[in-house]
Protein backbone atom coordinates (compact mmCIF):
# COMPACT_ATOMS: atom_id res chain seq x y z
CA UNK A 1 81.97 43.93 39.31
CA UNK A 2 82.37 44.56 42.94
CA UNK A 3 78.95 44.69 44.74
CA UNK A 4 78.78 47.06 47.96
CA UNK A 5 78.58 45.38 51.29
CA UNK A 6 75.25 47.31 52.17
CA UNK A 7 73.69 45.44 48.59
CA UNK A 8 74.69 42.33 49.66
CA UNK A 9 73.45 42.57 52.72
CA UNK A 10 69.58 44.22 51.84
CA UNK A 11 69.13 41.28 49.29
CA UNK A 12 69.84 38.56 51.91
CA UNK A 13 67.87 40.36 54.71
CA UNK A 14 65.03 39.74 51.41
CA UNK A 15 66.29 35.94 51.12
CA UNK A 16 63.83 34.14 53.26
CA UNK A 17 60.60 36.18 52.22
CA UNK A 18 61.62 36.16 48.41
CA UNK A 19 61.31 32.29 48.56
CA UNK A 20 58.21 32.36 50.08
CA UNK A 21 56.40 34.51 47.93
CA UNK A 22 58.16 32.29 44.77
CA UNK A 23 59.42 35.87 43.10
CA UNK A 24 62.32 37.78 43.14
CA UNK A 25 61.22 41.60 45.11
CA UNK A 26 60.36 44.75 43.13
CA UNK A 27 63.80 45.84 44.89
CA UNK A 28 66.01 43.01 43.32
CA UNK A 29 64.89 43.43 39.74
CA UNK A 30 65.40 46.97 39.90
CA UNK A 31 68.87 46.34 40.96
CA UNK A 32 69.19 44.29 38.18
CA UNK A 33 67.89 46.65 36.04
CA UNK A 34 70.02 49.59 37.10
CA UNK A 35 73.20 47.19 36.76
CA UNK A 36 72.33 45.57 33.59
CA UNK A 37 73.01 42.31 34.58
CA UNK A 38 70.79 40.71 32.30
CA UNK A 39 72.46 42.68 29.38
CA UNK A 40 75.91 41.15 29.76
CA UNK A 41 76.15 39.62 26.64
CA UNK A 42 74.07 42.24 25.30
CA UNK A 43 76.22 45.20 23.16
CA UNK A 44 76.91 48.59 24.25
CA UNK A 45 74.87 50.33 21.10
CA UNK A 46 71.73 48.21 22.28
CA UNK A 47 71.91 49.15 25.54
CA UNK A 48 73.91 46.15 26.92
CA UNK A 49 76.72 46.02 28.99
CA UNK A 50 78.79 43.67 27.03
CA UNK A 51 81.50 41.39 29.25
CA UNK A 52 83.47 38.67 28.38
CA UNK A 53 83.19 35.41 29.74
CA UNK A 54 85.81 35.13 31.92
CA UNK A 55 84.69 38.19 33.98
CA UNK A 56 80.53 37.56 33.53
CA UNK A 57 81.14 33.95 35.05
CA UNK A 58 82.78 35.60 38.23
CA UNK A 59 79.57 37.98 38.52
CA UNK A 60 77.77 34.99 38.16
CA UNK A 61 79.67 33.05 40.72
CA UNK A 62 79.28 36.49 43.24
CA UNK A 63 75.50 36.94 42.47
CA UNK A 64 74.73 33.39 43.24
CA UNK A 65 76.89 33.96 46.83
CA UNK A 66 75.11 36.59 47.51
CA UNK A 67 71.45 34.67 47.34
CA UNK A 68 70.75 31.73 45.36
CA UNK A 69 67.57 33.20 42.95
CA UNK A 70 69.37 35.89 42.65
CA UNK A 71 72.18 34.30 41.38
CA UNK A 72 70.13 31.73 38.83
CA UNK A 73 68.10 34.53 37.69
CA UNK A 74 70.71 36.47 36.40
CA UNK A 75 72.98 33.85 35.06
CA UNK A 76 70.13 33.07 33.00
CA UNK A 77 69.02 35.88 32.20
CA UNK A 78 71.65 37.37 31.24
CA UNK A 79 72.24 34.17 28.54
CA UNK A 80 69.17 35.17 26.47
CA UNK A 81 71.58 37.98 25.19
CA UNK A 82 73.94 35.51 23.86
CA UNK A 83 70.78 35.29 20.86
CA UNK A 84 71.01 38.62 19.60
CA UNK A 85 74.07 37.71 16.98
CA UNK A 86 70.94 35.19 15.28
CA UNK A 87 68.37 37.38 15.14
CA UNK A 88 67.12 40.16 12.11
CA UNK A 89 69.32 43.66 12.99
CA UNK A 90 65.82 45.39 13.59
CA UNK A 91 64.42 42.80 15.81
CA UNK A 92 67.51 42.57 17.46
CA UNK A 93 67.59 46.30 18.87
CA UNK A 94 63.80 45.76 19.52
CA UNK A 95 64.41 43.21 21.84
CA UNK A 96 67.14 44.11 23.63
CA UNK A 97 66.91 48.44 24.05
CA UNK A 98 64.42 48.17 26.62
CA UNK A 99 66.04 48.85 30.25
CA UNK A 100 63.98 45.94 31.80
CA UNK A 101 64.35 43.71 28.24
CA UNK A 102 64.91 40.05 29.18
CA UNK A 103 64.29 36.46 27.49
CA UNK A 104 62.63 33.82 29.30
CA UNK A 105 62.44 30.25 27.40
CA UNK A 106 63.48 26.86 26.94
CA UNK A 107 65.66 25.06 24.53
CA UNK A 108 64.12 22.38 24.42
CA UNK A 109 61.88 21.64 21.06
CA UNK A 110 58.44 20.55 22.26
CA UNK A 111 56.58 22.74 20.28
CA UNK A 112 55.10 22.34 16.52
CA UNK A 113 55.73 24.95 13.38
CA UNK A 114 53.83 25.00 10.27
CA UNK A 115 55.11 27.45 7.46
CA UNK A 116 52.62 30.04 6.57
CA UNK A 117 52.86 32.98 4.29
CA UNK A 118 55.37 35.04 5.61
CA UNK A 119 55.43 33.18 9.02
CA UNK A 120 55.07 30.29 10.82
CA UNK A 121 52.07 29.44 13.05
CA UNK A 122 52.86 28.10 15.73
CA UNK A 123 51.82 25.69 19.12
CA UNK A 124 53.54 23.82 22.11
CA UNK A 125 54.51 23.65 25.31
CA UNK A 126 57.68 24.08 27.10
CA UNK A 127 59.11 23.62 30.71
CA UNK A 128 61.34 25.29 33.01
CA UNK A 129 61.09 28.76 31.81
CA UNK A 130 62.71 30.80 34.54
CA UNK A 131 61.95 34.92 35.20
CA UNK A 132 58.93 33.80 33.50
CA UNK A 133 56.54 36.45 35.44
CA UNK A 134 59.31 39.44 34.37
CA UNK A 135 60.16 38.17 30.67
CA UNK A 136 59.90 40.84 28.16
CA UNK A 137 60.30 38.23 25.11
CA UNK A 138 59.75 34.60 25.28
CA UNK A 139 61.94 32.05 23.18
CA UNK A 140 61.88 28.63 22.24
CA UNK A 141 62.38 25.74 19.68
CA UNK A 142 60.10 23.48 17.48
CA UNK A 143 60.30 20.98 14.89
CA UNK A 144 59.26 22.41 11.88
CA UNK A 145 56.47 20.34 9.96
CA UNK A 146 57.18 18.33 6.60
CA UNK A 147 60.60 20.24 6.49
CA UNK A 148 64.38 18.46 6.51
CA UNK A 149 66.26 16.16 4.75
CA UNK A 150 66.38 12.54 5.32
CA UNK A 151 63.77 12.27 7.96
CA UNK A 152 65.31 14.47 10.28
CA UNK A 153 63.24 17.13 11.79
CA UNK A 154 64.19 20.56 11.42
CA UNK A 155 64.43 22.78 14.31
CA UNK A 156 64.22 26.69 14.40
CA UNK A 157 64.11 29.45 17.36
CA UNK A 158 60.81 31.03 17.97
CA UNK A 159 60.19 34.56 19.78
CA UNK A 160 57.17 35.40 21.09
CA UNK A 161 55.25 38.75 22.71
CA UNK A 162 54.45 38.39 26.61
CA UNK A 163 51.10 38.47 25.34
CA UNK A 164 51.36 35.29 23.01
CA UNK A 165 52.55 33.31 25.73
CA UNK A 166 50.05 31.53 28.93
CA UNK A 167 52.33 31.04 31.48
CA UNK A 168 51.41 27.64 33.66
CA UNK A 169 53.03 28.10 37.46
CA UNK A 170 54.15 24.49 38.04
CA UNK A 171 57.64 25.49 39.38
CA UNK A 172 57.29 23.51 42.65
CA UNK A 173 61.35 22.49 43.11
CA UNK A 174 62.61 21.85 46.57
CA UNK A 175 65.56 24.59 45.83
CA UNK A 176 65.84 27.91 43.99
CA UNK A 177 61.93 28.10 44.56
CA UNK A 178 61.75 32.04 43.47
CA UNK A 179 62.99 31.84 39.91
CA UNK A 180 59.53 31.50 38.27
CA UNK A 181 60.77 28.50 36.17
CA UNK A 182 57.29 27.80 34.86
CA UNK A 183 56.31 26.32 31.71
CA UNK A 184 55.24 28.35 28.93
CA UNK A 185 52.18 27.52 26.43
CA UNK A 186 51.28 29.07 22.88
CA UNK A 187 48.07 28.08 20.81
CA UNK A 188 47.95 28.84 17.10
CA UNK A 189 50.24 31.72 17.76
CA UNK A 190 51.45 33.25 14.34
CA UNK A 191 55.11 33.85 14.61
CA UNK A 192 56.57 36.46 11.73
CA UNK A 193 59.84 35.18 9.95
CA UNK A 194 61.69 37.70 11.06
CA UNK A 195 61.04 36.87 14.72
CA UNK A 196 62.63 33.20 14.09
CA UNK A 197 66.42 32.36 14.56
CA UNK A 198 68.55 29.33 14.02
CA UNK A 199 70.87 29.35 16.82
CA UNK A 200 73.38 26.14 14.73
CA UNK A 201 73.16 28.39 11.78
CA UNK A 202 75.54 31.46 11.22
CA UNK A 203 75.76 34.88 13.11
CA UNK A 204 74.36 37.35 10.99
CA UNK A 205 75.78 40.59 12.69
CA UNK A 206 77.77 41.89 15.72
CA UNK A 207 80.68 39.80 14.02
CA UNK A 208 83.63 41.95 16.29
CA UNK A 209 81.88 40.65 19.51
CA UNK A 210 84.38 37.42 20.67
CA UNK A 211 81.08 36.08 22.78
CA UNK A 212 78.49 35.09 19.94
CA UNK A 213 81.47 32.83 18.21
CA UNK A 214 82.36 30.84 21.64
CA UNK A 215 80.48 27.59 21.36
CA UNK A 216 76.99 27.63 23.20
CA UNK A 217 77.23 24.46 24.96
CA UNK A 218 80.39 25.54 26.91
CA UNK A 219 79.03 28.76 27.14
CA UNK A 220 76.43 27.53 28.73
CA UNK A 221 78.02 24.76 31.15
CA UNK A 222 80.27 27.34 32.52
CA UNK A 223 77.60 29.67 33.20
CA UNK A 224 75.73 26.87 35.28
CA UNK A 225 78.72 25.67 36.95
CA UNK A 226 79.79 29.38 37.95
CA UNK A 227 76.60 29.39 39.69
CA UNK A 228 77.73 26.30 41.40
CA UNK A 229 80.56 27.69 43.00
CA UNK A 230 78.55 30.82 44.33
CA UNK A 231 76.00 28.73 46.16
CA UNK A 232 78.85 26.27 47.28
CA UNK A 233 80.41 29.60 48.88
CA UNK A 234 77.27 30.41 50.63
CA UNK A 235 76.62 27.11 52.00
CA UNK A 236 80.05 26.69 53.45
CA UNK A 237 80.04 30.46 54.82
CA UNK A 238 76.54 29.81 56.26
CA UNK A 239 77.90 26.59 57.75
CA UNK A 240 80.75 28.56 59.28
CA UNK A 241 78.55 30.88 60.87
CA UNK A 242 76.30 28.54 62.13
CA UNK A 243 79.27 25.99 63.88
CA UNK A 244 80.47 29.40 65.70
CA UNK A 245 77.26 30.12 66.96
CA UNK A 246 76.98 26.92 68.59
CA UNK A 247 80.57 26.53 69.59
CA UNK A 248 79.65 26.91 73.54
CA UNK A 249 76.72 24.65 73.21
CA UNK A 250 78.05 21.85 71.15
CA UNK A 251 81.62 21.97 73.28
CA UNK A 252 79.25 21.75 76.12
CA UNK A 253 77.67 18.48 75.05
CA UNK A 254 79.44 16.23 73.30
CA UNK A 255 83.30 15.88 73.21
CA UNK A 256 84.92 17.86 70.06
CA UNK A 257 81.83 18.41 68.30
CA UNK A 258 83.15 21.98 67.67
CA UNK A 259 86.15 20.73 66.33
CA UNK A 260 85.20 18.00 64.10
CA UNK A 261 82.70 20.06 62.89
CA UNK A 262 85.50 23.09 61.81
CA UNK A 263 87.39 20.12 59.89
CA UNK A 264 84.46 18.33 58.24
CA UNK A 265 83.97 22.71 56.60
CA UNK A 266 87.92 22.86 56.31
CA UNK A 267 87.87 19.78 54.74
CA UNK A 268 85.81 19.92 52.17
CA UNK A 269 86.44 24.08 51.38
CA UNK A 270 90.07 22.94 50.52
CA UNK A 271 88.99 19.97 48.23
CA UNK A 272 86.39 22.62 46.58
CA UNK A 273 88.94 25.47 46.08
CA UNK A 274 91.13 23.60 44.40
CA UNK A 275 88.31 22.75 41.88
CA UNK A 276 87.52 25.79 41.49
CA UNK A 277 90.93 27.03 40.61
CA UNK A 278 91.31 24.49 38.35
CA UNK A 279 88.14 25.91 36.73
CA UNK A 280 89.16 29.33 36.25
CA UNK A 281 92.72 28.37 35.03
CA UNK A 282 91.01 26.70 32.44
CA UNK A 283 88.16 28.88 31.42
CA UNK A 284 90.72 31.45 31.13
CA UNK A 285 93.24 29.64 28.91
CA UNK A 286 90.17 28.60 26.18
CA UNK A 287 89.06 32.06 26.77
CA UNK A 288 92.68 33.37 25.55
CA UNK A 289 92.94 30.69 22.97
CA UNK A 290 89.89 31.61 21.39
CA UNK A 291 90.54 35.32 21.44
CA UNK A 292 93.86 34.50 19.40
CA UNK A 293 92.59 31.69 17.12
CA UNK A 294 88.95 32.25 16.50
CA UNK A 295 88.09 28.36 17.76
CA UNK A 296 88.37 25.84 20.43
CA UNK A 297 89.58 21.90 19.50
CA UNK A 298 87.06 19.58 20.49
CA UNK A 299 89.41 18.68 23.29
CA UNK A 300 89.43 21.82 24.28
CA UNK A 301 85.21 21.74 24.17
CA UNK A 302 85.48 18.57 26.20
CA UNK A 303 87.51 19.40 28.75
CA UNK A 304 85.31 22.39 29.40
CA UNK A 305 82.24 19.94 29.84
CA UNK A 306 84.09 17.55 32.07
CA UNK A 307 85.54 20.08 34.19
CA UNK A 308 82.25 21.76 34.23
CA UNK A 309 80.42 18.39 35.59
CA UNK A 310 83.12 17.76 37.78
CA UNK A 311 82.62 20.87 39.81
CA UNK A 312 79.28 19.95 40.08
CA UNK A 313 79.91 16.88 41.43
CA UNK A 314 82.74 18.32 44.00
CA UNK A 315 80.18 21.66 44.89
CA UNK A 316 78.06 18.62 45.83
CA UNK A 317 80.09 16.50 47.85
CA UNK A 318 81.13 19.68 49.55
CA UNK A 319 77.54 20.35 51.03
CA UNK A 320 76.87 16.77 51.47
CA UNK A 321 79.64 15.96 53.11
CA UNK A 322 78.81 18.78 55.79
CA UNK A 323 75.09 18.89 56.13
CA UNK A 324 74.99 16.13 58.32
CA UNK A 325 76.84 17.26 61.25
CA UNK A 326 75.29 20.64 62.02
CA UNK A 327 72.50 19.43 64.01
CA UNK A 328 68.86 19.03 63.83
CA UNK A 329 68.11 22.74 63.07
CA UNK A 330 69.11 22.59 59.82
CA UNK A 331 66.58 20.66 58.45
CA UNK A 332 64.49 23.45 58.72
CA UNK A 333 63.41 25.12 55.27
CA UNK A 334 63.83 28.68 56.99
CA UNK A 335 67.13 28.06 57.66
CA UNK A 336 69.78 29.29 55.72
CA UNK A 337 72.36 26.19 55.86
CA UNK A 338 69.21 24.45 54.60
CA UNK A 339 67.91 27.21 52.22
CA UNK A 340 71.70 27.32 50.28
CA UNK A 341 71.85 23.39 50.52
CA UNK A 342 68.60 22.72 48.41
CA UNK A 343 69.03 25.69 45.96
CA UNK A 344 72.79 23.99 45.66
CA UNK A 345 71.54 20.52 44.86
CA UNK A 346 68.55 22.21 42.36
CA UNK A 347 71.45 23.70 40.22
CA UNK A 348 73.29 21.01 39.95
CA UNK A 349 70.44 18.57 38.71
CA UNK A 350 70.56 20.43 35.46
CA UNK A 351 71.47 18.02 32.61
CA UNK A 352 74.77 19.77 31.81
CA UNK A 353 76.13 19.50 34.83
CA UNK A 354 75.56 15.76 35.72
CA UNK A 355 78.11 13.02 34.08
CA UNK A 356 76.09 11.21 32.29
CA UNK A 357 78.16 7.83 31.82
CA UNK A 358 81.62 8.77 33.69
């Protein structure tokens, strides 16, 4: 997906005023809307715009470029589609057929289910719900009472109505400040059967579409790290920008700065490129594997999570490596080297990204 110079442009113009107002603008989500890019892993006959994963992590990698909620919001998003295969056929089309339709919700199990005739009822709380304020449907996991074997809890995916849900606004990050990633709250909601999933349990329809059999977990880390290399992008373009700007200034006052500045950016774009290369030559090849075979090893799932963290790590080197030597200015919040740099560093504190024990 190619986006027009003239888009890219009216959504940055939007950057600085969408973070203080802690919302995406009326004009971004209708973009959204009118691309589907929260429908691409939703299919064609429910409205979706159904891409593979190779080509949706390169929109994701562009979106985030282009602005860094932007970019979170509909890599996100967009991965609430990846639950349709899980959930009843009707509820399925319900969700999803609406032009605006998106989930919001966490994976996390921190709420409480309690079998009741025909339902469950349901209670909890759950953090980090981004497009919270513009979520159509709400999902998330509990434990299910006095139900599984050998003392281990059960846990099942819960959908709930805008109207089931209080939404608390405690998303106060440093970075990525406009992607509504509030916590969500249900009292003694009753939930319907039918509007519960398993998401470790088996697809129940859209069988033909390659995207609901690739592995969530990967699915997921590539998504996040895709992001990643969009805001890395940004940063180093904004950096770029900024070191050219004050090329007659900096030359004028100390010896070089110009130039070590240009090789501190050079530097560190090479080492990132290469990374990402290495990415996409590998997310393609499992990509191609799995269209022929059906599966990935767990090698292959492994090497997809450390190359995934690895990025992360490298994106964040990159900035780091870089922030310090464009001057005082940049330690503004307004500024866009600073505004890329924080939203960078808030995306890559996400659990699946960090190396946990390498």
């Amino acid at each position: 997906m190619i986006f027009d110079e003239k888009i890219i442009e009216k959504i940055r113009n939007q950057s600085a005023q969408i973070e203080q107002s802690g919302r995406l603008s009326d004009d971004v989500l209708d973009f959204i809307y009118e691309k589907k890019l929260f429908k691409l892993f939703v299919p064609d006959e429910l409205g979706g715009n159904m891409t593979a994963l190779p080509q949706a992590l390169r929109i994701f990698e562009e979106v985030s470029r282009i602005d860094g909620n932007f970019g979170w919001a509909v890599t996100i998003g967009s991965g609430g589609g990846y639950f349709a295969a899980f959930m009843n056929e009707d509820v399925s089309r319900g969700t999803y057929t609406n032009k605006k339709a998106v989930i919001a919700g966490s994976g996390y199990p921190s709420g409480v289910a309690r079998r009741e005739p025909g339902g469950y009822r349901v209670s909890g709380q759950w953090k980090f719900c981004s497009g919270s304020s513009y979520a159509t449907t709400f999902t998330a996991n509990c434990l299910i009472e006095n139900e599984g074997s050998s003392g281990e809890p059960k846990i099942r995916s819960f959908m709930f109505r805008p109207e089931q849900v209080r939404i608390i606004e405690d998303w106060t990050a440093f970075g990525l400040k406009a992607t509504e990633s509030h916590s969500i709250k249900v009292e003694d909601v009753y939930v319907p059967e039918e509007r519960t999933f398993d998401l470790m349990g088996p697809r129940i329809h859209f069988h033909e579409q390659v995207i609901y059999q690739f592995p969530f977990q990967q699915f997921a880390e590539t998504s996040f790290a895709a992001v990643c290399i969009g805001l890395t992008r940004h940063f180093i373009e904004e950096s770029r920008t900024w070191a050219d700007r004050n090329q007659k200034d900096w030359e004028a006052s100390i010896l070089n700065r110009y130039e070590c500045v240009n090789e501190r950016i050079n530097e560190a774009e090479a080492r990132f490129s290469q990374e990402v290369e290495a990415f996409y030559q590998m997310v393609d090849r499992s990509w191609e594997n799995f269209m022929q075979t059906g599966k990935l090893t767990g090698e292959e799932q492994q090497q997809i999570t450390r190359r995934c963290k690895q990025l992360s790590r490298v994106s964040l080197n990159a900035a780091q490596s870089v922030f310090p030597y464009l001057g005082i200015q940049v330690i503004m919040e307004e500024h866009p080297v600073n505004r890329t740099y924080r939203d960078l560093h808030t995306a890559c504190q996400h659990t699946m990204l960090v190396p946990f024990g390498d």
